[in-house]
Protein backbone atom coordinates (compact mmCIF):
# COMPACT_ATOMS: atom_id res chain seq x y z
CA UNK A 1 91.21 132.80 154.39
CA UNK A 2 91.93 130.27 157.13
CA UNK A 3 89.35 127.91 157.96
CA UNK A 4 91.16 125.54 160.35
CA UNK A 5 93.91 125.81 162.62
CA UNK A 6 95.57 123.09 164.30
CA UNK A 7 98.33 124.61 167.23
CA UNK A 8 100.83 122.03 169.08
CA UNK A 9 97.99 119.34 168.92
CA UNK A 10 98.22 116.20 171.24
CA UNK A 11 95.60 113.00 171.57
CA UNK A 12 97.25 111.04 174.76
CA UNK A 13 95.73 107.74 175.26
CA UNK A 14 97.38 106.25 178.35
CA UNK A 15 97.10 102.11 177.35
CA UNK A 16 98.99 99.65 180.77
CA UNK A 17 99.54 102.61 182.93
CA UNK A 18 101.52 104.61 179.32
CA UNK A 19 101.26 107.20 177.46
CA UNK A 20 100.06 106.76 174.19
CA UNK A 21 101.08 109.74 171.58
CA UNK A 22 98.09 109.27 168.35
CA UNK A 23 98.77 113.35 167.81
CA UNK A 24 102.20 114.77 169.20
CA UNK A 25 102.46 118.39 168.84
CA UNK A 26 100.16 118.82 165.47
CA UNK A 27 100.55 122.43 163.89
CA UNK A 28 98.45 122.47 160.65
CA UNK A 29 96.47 124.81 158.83
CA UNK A 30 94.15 124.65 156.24
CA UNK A 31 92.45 127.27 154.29
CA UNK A 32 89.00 127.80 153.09
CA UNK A 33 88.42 125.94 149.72
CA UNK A 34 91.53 123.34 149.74
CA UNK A 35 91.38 120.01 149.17
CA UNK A 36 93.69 118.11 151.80
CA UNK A 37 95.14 114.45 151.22
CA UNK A 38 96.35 113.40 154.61
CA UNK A 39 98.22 110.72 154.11
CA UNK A 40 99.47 107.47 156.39
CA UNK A 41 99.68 103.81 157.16
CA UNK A 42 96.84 102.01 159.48
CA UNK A 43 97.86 103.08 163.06
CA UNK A 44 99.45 106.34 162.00
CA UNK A 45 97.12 108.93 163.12
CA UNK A 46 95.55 110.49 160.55
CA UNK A 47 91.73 108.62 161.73
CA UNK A 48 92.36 110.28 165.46
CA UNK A 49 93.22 113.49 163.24
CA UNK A 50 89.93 113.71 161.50
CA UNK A 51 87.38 113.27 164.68
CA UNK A 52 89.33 115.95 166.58
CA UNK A 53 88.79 118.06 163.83
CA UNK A 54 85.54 116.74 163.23
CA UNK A 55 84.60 117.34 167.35
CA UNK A 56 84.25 113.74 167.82
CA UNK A 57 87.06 113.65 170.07
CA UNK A 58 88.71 115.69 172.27
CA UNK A 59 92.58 116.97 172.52
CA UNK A 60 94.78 116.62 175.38
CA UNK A 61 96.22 119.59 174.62
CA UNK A 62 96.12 122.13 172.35
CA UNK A 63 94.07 124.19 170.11
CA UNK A 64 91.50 123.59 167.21
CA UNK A 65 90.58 126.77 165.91
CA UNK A 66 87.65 126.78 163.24
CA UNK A 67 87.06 130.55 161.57
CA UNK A 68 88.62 131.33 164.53
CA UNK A 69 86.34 129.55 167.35
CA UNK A 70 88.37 127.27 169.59
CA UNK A 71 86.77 124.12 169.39
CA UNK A 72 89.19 122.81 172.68
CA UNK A 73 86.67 125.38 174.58
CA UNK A 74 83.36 124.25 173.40
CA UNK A 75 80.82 122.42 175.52
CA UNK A 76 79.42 119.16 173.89
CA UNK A 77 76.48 121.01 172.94
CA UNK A 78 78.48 123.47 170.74
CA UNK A 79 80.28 120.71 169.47
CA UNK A 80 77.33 118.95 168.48
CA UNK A 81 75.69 122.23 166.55
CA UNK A 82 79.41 122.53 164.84
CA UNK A 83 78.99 119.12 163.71
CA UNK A 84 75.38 119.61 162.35
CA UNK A 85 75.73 123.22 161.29
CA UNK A 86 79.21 123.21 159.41
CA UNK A 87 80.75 119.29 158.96
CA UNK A 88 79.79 116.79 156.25
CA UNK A 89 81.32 113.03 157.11
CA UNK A 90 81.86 110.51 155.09
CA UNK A 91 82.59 107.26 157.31
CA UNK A 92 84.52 104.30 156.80
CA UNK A 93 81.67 102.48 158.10
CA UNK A 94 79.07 104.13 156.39
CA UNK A 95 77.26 105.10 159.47
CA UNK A 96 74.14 104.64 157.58
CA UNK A 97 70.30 104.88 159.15
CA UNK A 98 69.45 101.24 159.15
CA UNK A 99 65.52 101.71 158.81
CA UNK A 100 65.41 104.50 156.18
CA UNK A 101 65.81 103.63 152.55
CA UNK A 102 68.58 104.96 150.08
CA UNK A 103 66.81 108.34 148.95
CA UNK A 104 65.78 109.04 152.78
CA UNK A 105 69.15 108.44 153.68
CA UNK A 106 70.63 110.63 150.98
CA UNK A 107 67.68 113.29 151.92
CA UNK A 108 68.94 113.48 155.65
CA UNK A 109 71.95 115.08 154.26
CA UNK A 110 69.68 117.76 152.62
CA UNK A 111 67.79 118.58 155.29
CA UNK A 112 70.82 118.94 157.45
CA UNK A 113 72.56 121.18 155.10
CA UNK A 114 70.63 124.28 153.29
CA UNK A 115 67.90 122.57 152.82
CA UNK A 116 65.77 119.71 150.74
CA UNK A 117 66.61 119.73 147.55
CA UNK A 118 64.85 116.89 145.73
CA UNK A 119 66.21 117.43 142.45
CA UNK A 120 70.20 117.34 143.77
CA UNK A 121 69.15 114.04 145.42
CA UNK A 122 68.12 112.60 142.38
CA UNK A 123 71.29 113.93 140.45
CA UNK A 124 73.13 112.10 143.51
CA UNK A 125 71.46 109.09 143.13
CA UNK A 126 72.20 109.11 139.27
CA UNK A 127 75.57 109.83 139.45
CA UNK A 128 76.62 107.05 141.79
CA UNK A 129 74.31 104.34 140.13
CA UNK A 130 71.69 104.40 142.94
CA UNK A 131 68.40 105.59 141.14
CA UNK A 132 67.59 101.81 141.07
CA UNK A 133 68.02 101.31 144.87
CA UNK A 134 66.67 104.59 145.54
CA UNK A 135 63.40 102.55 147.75
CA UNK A 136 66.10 99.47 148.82
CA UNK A 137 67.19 99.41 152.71
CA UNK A 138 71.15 99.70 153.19
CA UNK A 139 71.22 95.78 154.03
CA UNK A 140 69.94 95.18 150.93
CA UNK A 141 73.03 96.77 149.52
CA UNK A 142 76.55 95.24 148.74
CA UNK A 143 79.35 96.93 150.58
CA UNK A 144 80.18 99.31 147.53
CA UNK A 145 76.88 100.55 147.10
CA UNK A 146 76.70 101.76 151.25
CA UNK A 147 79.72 103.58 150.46
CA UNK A 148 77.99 105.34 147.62
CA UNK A 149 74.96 106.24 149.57
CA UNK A 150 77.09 107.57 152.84
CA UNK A 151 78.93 110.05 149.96
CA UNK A 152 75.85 111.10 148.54
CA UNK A 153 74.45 111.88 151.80
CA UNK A 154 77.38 113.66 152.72
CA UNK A 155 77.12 115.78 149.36
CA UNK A 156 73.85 116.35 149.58
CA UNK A 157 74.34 118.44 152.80
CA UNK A 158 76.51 120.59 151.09
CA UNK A 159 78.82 121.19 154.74
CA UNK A 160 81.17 123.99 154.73
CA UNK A 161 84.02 121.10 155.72
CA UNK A 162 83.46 117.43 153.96
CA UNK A 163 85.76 114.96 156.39
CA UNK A 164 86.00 111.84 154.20
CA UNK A 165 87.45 108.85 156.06
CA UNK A 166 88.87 106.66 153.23
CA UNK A 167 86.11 107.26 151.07
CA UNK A 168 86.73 104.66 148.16
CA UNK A 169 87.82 101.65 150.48
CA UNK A 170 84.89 99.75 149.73
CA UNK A 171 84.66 100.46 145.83
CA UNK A 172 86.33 99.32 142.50
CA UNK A 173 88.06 101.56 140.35
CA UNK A 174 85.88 102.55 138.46
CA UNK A 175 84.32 104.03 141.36
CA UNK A 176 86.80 104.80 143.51
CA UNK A 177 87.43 107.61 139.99
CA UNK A 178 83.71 108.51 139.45
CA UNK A 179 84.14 109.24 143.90
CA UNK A 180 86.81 111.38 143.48
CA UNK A 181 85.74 113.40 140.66
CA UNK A 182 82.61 114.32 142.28
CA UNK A 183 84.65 115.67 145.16
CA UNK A 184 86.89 117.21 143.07
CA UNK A 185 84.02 118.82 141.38
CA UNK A 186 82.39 119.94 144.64
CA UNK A 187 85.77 121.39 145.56
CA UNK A 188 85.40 123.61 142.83
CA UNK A 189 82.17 124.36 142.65
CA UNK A 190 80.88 125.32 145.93
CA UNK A 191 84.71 126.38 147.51
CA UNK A 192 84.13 123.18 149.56
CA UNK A 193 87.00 122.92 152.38
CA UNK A 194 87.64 118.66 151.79
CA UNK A 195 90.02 116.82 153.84
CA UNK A 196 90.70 113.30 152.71
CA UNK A 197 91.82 110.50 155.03
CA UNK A 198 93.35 107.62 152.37
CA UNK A 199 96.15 105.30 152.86
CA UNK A 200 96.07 104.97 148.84
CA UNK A 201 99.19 107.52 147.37
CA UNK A 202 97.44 107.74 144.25
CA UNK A 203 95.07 109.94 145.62
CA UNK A 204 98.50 112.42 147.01
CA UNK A 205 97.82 114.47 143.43
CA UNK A 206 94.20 114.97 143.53
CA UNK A 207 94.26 117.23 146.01
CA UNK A 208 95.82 120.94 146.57
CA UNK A 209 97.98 119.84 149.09
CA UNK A 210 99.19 116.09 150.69
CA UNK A 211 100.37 116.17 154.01
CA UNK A 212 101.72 112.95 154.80
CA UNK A 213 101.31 111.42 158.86
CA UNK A 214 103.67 108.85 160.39
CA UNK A 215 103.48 108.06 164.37
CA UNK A 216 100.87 111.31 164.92
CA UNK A 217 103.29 113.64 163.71
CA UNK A 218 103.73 115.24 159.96
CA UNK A 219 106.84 114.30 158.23
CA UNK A 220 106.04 115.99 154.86
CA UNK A 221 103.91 118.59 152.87
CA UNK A 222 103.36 118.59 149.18
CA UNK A 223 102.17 121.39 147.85
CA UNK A 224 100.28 120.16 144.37
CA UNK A 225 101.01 122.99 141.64
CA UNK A 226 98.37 120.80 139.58
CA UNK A 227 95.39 118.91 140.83
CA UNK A 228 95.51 116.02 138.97
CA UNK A 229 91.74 115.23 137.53
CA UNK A 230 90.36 111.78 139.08
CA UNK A 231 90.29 109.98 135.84
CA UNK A 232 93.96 110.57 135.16
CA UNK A 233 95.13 108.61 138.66
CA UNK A 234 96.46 105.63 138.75
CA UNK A 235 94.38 104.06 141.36
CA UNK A 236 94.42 100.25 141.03
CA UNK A 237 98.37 99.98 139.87
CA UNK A 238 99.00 102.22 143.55
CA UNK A 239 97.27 100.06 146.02
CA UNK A 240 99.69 97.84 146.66
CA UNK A 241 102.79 100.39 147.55
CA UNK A 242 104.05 101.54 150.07
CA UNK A 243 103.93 105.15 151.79
């Protein structure tokens, strides 16, 4: 089943009186229970990509379909109950609430989603090394552990689509694998629909399907006939090449 459909897509930014092309005619579609890779360099598209999809931005032109509701119609209001009803984010910036502590943080996501569910917040909290920070405020936390926080949050909600905006930037590899896994395992588990925003091509296998982005436009689609498991990528020896 199609959950998301993207159909001649533009995002026009008009920068000294010219026009600016971060999508140019975007056709995608994703079904229900994939996990995307969307691939690109800084400046390629793929961030302008996710918050149109998200609803955080708006398309010049176009449609977004989502089970079949055109988001290009909605009002902000609708927008903002897709965001809250059906999206999970994970942000580059963590986006964290600064005056709540780790497990409130991580609880917002429950409460969001289907509901508080204690005992999945303390599995979160477990798995990404937090159960020690759990009553520590998010400035009392290194870089790496935000990042672990915002993704628990964002699993906690449980969302019907996770957008995760390079979601292992700030961590080390052993992380960035123990990251990966979990949303690898939340793919499969709950028929997640994830879409993955990385600039890292060791991630192109871990998915179902990497679409790679170059000047807001796709130049390629690989379609995975494996999903390679988190531990078995290469993460560290790929950050340093090329797309």
């Amino acid at each position: 089943m199609t959950i998301l459909e993207l159909k001649n897509v533009n995002r026009v930014y008009e920068v000294n009186n010219t026009e600016l092309y971060a999508l140019k005619d975007m056709n995608l579609t994703i079904q229900e229970g994939e996990m995307i890779i969307i691939l690109g360099q800084s400046g390629s598209g793929k961030s302008t990509l996710m918050n149109v999809i998200s609803g955080l931005d708006r398309v010049t032109n176009g449609q977004i379909l989502y089970k079949n509701k055109d988001l290009t119609q909605c009002n902000n209001l609708e927008l903002d109950q897709y965001r809250r009803d059906e999206i999970g984010f994970i942000f580059q910036t963590y986006n964290l609430i600064p005056n709540l502590k780790v497990y409130e943080n991580v609880e917002l996501g429950a409460v969001l989603g289907t509901g508080k569910d204690k005992e999945n917040i303390d599995d979160l909290l477990k798995e990404f090394d937090l159960t020690q920070f759990r009553d520590n405020f998010p400035y009392q936390l290194s870089g790496g552990g935000k990042q672990r926080v915002a993704i628990s949050r964002a699993l906690a909600k449980k969302p019907s689509l996770l957008m995760c905006d390079e979601p292992t930037g700030a961590l080390d590899e052993a992380n960035a694998i123990k990251v990966m896994k979990k949303l690898q395992e939340y793919n499969a588990k709950y028929n997640t629909t994830i879409v993955v925003i990385t600039h890292n091509p060791a991630y192109a296998r871990a998915g179902h399907r990497a679409i790679y982005i170059n000047n807001g436009q796709i130049v390629k689609e690989v379609v995975n006939e494996r999903v390679v498991p988190a531990e078995e990528l290469r993460i560290s020896e790929a950050m340093g090449a090329r797309l």
